[in-house]
PDB file of N, CA and C in Angstrom:
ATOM      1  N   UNK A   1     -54.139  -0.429  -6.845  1.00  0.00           N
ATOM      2  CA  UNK A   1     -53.840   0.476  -5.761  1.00  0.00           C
ATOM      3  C   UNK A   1     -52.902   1.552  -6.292  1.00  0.00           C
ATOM      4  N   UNK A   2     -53.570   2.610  -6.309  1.00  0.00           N
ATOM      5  CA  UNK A   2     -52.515   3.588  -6.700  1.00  0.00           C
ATOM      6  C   UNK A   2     -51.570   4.265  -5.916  1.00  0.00           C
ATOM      7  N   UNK A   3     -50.581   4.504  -6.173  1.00  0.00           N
ATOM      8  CA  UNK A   3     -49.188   4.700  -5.274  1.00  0.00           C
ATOM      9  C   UNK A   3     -48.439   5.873  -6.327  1.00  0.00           C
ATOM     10  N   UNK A   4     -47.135   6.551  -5.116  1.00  0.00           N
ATOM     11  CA  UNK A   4     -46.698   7.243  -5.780  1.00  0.00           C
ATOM     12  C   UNK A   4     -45.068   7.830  -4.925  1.00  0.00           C
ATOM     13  N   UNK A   5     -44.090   7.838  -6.117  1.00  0.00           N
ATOM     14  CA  UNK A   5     -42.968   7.838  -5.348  1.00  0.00           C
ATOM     15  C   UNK A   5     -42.119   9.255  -5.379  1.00  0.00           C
ATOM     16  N   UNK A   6     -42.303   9.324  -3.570  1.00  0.00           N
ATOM     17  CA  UNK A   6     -41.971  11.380  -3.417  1.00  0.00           C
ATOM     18  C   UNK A   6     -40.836  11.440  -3.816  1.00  0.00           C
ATOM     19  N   UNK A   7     -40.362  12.393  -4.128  1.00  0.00           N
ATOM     20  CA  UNK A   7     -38.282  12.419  -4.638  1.00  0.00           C
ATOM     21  C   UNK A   7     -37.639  12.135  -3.134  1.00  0.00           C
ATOM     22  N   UNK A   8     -38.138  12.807  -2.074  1.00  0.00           N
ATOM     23  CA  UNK A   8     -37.135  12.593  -0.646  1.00  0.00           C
ATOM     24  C   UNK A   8     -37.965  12.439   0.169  1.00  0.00           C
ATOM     25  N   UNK A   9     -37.806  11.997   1.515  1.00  0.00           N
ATOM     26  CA  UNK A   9     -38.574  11.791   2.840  1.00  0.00           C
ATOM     27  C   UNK A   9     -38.908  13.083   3.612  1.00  0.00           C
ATOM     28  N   UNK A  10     -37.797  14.166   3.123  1.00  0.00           N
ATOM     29  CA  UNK A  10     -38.239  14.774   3.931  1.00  0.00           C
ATOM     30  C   UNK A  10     -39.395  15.686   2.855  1.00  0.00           C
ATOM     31  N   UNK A  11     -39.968  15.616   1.738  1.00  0.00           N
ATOM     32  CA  UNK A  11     -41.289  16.109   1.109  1.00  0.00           C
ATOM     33  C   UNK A  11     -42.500  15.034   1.695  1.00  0.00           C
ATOM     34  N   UNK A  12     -42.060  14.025   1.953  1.00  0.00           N
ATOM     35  CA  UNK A  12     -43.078  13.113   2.613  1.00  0.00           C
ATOM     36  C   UNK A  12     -43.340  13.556   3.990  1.00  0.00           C
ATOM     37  N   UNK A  13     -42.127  13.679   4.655  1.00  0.00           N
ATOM     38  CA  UNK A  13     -42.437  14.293   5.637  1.00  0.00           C
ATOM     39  C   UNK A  13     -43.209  15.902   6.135  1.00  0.00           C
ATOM     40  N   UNK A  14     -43.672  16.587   5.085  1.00  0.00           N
ATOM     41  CA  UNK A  14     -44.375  17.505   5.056  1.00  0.00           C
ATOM     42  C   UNK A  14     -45.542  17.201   5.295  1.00  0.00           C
ATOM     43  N   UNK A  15     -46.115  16.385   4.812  1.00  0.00           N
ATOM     44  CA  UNK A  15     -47.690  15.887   4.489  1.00  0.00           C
ATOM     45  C   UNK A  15     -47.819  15.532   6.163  1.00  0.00           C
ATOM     46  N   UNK A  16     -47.246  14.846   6.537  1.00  0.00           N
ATOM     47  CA  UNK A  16     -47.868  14.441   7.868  1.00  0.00           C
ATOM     48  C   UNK A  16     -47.000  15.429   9.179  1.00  0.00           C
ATOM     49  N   UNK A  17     -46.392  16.428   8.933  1.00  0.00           N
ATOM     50  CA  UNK A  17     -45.792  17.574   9.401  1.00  0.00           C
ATOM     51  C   UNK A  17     -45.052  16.716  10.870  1.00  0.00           C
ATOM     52  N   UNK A  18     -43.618  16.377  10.029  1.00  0.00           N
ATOM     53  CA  UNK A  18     -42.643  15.749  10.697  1.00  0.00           C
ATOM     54  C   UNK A  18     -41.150  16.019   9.843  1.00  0.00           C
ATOM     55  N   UNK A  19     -40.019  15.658  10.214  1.00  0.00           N
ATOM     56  CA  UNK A  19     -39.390  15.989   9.924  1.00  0.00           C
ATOM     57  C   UNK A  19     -38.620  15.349   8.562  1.00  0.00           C
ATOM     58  N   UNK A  20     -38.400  14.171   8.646  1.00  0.00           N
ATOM     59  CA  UNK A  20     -38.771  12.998   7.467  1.00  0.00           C
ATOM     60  C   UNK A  20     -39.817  11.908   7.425  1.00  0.00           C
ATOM     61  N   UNK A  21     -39.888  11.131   6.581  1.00  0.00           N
ATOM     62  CA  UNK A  21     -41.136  10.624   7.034  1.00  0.00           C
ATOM     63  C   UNK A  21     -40.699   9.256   5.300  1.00  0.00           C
ATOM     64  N   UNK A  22     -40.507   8.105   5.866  1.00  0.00           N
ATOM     65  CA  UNK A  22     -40.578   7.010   4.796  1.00  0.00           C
ATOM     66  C   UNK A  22     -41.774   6.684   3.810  1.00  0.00           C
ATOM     67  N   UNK A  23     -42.856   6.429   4.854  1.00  0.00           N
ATOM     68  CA  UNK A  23     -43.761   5.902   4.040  1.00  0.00           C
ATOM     69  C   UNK A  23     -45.193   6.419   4.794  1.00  0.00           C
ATOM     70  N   UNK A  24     -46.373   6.912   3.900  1.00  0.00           N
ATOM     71  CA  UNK A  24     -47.815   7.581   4.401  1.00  0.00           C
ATOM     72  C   UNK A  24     -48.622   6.699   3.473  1.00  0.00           C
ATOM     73  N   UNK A  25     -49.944   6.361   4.580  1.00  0.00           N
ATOM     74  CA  UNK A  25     -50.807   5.324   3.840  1.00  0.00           C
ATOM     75  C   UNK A  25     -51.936   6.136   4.224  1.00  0.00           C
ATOM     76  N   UNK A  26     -52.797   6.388   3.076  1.00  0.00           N
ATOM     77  CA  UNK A  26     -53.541   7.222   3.659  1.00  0.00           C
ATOM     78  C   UNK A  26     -55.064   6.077   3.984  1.00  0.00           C
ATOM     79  N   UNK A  27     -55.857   6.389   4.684  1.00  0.00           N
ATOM     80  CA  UNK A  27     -57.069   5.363   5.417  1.00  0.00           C
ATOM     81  C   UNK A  27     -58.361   6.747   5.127  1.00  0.00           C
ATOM     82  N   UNK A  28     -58.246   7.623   5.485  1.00  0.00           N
ATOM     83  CA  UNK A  28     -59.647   8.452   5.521  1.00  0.00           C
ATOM     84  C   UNK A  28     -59.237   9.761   5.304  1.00  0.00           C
ATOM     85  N   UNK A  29     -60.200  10.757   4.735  1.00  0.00           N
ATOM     86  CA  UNK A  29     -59.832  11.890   3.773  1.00  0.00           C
ATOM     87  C   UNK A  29     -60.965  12.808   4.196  1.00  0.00           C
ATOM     88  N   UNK A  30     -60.732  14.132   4.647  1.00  0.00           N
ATOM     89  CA  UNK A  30     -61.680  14.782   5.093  1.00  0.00           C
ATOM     90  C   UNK A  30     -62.913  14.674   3.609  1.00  0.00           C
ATOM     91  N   UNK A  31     -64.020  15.127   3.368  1.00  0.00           N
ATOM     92  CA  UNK A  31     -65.079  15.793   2.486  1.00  0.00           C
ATOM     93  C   UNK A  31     -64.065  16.713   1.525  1.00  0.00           C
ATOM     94  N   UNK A  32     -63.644  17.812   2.233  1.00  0.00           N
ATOM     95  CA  UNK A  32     -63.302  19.071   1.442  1.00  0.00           C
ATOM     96  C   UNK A  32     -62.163  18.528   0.391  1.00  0.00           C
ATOM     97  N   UNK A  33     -60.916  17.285   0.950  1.00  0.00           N
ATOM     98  CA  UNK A  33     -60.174  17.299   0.476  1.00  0.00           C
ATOM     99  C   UNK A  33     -60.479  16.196  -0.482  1.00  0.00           C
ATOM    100  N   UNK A  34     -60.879  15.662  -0.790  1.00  0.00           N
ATOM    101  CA  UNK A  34     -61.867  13.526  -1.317  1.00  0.00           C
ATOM    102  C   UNK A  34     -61.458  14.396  -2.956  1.00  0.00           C
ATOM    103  N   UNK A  35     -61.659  15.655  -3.415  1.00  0.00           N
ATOM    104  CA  UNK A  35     -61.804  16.002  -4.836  1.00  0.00           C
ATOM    105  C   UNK A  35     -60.547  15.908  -5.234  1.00  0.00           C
ATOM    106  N   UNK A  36     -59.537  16.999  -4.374  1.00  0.00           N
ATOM    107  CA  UNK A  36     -58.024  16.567  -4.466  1.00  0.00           C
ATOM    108  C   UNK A  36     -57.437  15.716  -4.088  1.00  0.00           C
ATOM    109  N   UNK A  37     -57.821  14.489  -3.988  1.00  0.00           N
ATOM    110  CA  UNK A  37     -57.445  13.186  -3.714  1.00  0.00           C
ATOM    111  C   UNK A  37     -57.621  12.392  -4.686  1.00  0.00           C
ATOM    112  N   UNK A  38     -58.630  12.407  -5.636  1.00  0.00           N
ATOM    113  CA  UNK A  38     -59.156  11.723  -6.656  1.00  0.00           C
ATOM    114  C   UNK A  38     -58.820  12.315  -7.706  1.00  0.00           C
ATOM    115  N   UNK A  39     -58.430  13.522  -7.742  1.00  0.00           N
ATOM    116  CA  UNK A  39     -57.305  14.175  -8.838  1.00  0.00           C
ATOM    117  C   UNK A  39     -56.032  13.853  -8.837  1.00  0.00           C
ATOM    118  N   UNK A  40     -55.432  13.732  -7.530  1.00  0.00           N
ATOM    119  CA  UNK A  40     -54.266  12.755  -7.708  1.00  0.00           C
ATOM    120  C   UNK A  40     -53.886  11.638  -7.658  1.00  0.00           C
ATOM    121  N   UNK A  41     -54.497  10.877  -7.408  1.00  0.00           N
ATOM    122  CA  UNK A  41     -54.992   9.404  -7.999  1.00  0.00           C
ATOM    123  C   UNK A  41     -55.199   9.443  -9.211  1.00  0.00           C
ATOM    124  N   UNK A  42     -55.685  10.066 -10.244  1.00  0.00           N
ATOM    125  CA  UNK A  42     -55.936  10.024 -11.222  1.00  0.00           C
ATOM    126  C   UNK A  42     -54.767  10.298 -12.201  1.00  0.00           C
ATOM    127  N   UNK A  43     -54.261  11.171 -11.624  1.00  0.00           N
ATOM    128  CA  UNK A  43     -52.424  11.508 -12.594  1.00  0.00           C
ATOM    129  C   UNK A  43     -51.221  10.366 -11.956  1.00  0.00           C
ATOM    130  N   UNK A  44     -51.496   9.243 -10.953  1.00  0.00           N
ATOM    131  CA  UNK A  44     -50.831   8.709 -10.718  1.00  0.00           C
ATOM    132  C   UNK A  44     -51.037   7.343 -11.168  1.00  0.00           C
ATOM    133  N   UNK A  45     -52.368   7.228 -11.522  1.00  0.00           N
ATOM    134  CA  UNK A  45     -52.794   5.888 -12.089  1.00  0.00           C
ATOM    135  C   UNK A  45     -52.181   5.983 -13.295  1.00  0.00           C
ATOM    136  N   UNK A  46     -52.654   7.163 -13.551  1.00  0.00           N
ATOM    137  CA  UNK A  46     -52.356   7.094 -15.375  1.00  0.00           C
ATOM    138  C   UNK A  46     -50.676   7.145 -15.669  1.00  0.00           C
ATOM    139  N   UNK A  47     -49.381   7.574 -14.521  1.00  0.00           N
ATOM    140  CA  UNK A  47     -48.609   7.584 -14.632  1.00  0.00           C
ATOM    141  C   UNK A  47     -47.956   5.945 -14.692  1.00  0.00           C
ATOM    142  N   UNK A  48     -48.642   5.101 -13.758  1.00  0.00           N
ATOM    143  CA  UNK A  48     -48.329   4.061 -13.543  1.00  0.00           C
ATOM    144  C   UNK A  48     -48.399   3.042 -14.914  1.00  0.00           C
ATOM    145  N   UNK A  49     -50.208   3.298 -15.498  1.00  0.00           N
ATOM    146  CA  UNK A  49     -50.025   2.951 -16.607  1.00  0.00           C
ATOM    147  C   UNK A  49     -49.444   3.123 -17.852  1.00  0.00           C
ATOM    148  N   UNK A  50     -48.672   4.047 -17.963  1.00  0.00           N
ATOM    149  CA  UNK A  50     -47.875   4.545 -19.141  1.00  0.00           C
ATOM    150  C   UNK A  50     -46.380   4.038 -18.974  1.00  0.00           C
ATOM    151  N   UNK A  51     -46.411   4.028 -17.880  1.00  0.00           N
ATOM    152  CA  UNK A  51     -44.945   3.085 -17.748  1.00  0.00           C
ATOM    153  C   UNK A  51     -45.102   1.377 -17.636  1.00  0.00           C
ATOM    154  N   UNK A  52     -46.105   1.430 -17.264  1.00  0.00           N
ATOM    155  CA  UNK A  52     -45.754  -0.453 -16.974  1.00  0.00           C
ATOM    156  C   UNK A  52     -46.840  -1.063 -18.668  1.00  0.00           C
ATOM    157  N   UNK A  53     -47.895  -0.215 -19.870  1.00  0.00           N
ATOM    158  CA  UNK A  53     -48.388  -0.138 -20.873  1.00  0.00           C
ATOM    159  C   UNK A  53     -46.910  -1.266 -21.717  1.00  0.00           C
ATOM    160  N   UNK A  54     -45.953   0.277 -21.377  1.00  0.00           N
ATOM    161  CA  UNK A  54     -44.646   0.282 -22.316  1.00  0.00           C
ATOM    162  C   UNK A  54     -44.004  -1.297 -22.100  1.00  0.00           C
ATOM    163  N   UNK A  55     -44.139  -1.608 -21.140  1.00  0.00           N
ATOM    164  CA  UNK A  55     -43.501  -2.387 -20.196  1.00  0.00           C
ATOM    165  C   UNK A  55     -41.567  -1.839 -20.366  1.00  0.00           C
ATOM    166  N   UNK A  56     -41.380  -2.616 -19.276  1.00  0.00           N
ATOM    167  CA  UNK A  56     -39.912  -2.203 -18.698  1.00  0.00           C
ATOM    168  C   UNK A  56     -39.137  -2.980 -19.222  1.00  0.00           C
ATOM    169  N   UNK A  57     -38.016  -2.623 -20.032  1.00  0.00           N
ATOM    170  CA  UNK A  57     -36.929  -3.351 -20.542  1.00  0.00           C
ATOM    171  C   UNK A  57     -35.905  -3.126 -19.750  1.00  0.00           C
ATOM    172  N   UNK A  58     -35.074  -4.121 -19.154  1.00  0.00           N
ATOM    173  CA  UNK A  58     -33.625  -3.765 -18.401  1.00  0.00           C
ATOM    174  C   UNK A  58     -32.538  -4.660 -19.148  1.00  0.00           C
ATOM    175  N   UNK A  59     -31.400  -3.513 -19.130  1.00  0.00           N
ATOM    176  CA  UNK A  59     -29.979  -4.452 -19.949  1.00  0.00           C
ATOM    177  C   UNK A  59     -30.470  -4.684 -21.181  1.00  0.00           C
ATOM    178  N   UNK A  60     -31.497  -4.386 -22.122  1.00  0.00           N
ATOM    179  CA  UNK A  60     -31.409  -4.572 -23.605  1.00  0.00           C
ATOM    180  C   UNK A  60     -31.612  -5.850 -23.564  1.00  0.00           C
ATOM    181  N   UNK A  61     -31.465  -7.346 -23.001  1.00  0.00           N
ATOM    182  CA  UNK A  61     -31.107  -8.696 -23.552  1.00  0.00           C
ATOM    183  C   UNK A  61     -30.239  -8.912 -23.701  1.00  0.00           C
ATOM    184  N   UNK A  62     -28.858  -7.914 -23.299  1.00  0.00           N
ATOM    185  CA  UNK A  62     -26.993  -8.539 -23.439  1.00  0.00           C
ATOM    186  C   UNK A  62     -26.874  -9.167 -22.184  1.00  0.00           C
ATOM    187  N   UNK A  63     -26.556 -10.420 -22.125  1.00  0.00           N
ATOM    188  CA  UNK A  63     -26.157 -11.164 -20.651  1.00  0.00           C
ATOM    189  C   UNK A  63     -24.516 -10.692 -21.016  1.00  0.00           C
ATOM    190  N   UNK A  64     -24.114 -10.789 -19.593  1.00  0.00           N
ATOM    191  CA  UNK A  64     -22.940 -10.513 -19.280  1.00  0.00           C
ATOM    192  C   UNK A  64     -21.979 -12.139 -19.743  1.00  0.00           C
ATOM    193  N   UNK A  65     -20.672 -11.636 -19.351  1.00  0.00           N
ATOM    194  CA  UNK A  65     -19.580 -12.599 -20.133  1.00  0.00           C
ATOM    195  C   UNK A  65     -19.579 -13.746 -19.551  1.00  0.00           C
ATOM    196  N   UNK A  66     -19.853 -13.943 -17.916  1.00  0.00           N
ATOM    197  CA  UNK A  66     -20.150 -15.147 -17.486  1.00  0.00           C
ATOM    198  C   UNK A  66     -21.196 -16.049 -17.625  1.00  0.00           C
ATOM    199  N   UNK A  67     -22.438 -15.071 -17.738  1.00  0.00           N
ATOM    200  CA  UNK A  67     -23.715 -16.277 -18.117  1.00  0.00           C
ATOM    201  C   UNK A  67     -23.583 -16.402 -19.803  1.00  0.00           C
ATOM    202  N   UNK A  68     -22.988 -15.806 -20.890  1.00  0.00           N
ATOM    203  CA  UNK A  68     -22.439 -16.494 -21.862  1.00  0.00           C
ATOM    204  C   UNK A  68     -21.896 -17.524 -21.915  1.00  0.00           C
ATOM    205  N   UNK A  69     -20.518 -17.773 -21.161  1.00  0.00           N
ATOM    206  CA  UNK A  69     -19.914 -18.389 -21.170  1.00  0.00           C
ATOM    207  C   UNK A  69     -20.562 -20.266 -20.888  1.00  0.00           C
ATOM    208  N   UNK A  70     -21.292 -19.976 -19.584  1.00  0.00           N
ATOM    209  CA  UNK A  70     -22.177 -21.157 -18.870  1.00  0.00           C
ATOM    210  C   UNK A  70     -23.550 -21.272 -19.395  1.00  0.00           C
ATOM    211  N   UNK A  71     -23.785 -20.744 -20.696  1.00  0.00           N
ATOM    212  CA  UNK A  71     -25.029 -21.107 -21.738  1.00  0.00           C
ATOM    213  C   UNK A  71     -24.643 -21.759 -22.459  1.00  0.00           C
ATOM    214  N   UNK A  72     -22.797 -21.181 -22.778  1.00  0.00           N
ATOM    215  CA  UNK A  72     -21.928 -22.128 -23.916  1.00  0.00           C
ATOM    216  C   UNK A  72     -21.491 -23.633 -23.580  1.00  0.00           C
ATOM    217  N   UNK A  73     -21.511 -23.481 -22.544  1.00  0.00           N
ATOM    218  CA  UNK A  73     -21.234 -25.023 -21.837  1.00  0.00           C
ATOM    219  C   UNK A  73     -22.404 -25.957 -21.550  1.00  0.00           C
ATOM    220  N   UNK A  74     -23.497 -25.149 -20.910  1.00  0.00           N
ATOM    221  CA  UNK A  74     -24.729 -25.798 -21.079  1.00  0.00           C
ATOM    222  C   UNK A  74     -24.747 -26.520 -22.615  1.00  0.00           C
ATOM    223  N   UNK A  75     -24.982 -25.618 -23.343  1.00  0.00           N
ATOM    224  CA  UNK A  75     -25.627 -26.020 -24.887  1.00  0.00           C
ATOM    225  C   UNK A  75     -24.657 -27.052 -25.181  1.00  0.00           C
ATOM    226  N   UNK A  76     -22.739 -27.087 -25.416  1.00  0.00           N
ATOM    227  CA  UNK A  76     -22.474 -27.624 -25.472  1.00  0.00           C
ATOM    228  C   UNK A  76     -22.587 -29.483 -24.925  1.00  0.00           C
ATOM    229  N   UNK A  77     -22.696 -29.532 -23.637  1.00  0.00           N
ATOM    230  CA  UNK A  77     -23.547 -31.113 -22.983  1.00  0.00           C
ATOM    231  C   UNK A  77     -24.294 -30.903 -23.584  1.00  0.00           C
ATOM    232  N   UNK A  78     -25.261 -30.331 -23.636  1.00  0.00           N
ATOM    233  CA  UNK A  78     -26.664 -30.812 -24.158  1.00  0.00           C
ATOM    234  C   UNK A  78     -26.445 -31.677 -25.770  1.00  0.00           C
ATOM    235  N   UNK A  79     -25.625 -30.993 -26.503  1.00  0.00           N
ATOM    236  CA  UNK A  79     -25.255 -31.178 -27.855  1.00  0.00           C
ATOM    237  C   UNK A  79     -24.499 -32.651 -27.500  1.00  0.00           C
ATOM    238  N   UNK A  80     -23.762 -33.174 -26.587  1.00  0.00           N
ATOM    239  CA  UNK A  80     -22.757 -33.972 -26.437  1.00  0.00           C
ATOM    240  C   UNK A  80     -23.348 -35.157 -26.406  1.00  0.00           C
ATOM    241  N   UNK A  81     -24.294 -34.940 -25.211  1.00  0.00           N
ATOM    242  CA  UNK A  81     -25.377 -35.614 -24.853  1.00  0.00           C
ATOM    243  C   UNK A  81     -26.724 -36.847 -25.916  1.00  0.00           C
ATOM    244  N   UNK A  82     -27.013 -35.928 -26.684  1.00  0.00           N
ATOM    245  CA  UNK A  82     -27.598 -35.844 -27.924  1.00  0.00           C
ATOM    246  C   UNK A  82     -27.004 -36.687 -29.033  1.00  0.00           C
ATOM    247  N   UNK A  83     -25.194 -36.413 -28.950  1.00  0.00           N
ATOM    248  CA  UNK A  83     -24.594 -37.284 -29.978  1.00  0.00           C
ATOM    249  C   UNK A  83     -24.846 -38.453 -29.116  1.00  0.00           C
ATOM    250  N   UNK A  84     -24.378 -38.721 -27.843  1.00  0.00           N
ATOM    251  CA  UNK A  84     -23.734 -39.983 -27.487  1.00  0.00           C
ATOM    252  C   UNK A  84     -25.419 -40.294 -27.871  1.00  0.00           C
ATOM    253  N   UNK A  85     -26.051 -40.438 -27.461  1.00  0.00           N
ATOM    254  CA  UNK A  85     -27.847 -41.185 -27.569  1.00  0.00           C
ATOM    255  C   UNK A  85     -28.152 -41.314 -29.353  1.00  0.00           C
ATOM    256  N   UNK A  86     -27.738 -40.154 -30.130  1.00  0.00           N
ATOM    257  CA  UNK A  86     -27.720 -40.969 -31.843  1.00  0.00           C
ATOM    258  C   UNK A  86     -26.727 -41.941 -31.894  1.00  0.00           C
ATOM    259  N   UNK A  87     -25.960 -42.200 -31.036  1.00  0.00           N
ATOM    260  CA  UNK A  87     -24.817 -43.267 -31.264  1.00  0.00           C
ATOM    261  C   UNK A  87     -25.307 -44.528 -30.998  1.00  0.00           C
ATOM    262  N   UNK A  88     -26.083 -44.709 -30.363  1.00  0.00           N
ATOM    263  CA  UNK A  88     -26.773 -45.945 -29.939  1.00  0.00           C
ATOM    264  C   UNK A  88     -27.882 -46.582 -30.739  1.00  0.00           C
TER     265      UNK A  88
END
């Protein structure tokens, strides 16, 4: 489903000639207009795929200082754990 995100509501709100306007779903498309519809569908598909192709990296992979900290403690039991059971 191709989709596409306006900069403000009130450019959305142009299209359906209101004053802002959140969200337009479009259902049926005159004849005249079906060509410029499928032209922009077409720069929005392809926009979609060039970003989600890349896929999306967020934060690099640095966890913050607290889920460090409670990975360090995790791992640690786990390690603790592990001795006491070779002890046996």
């Amino acid at each position: 489903m191709p989709y596409c995100i306006v900069k403000n509501k009130s450019r959305l709100g142009t299209v359906v000639h209101q004053k802002t306007c959140a969200v337009v779903a479009l259902t049926s498309v005159k004849k005249e207009d079906q060509h410029a519809l499928d032209q922009l569908r077409s720069n929005f598909k392809a926009m979609f795929n060039d970003v989600t192709a890349h896929g999306r990296k967020w934060g690099g992979g640095i966890m913050g200082l607290k889920t460090q900290a409670k990975l360090q403690k995790r791992q640690e039991a786990l390690e603790a754990e592990l001795a006491k059971k070779a002890q046996y």
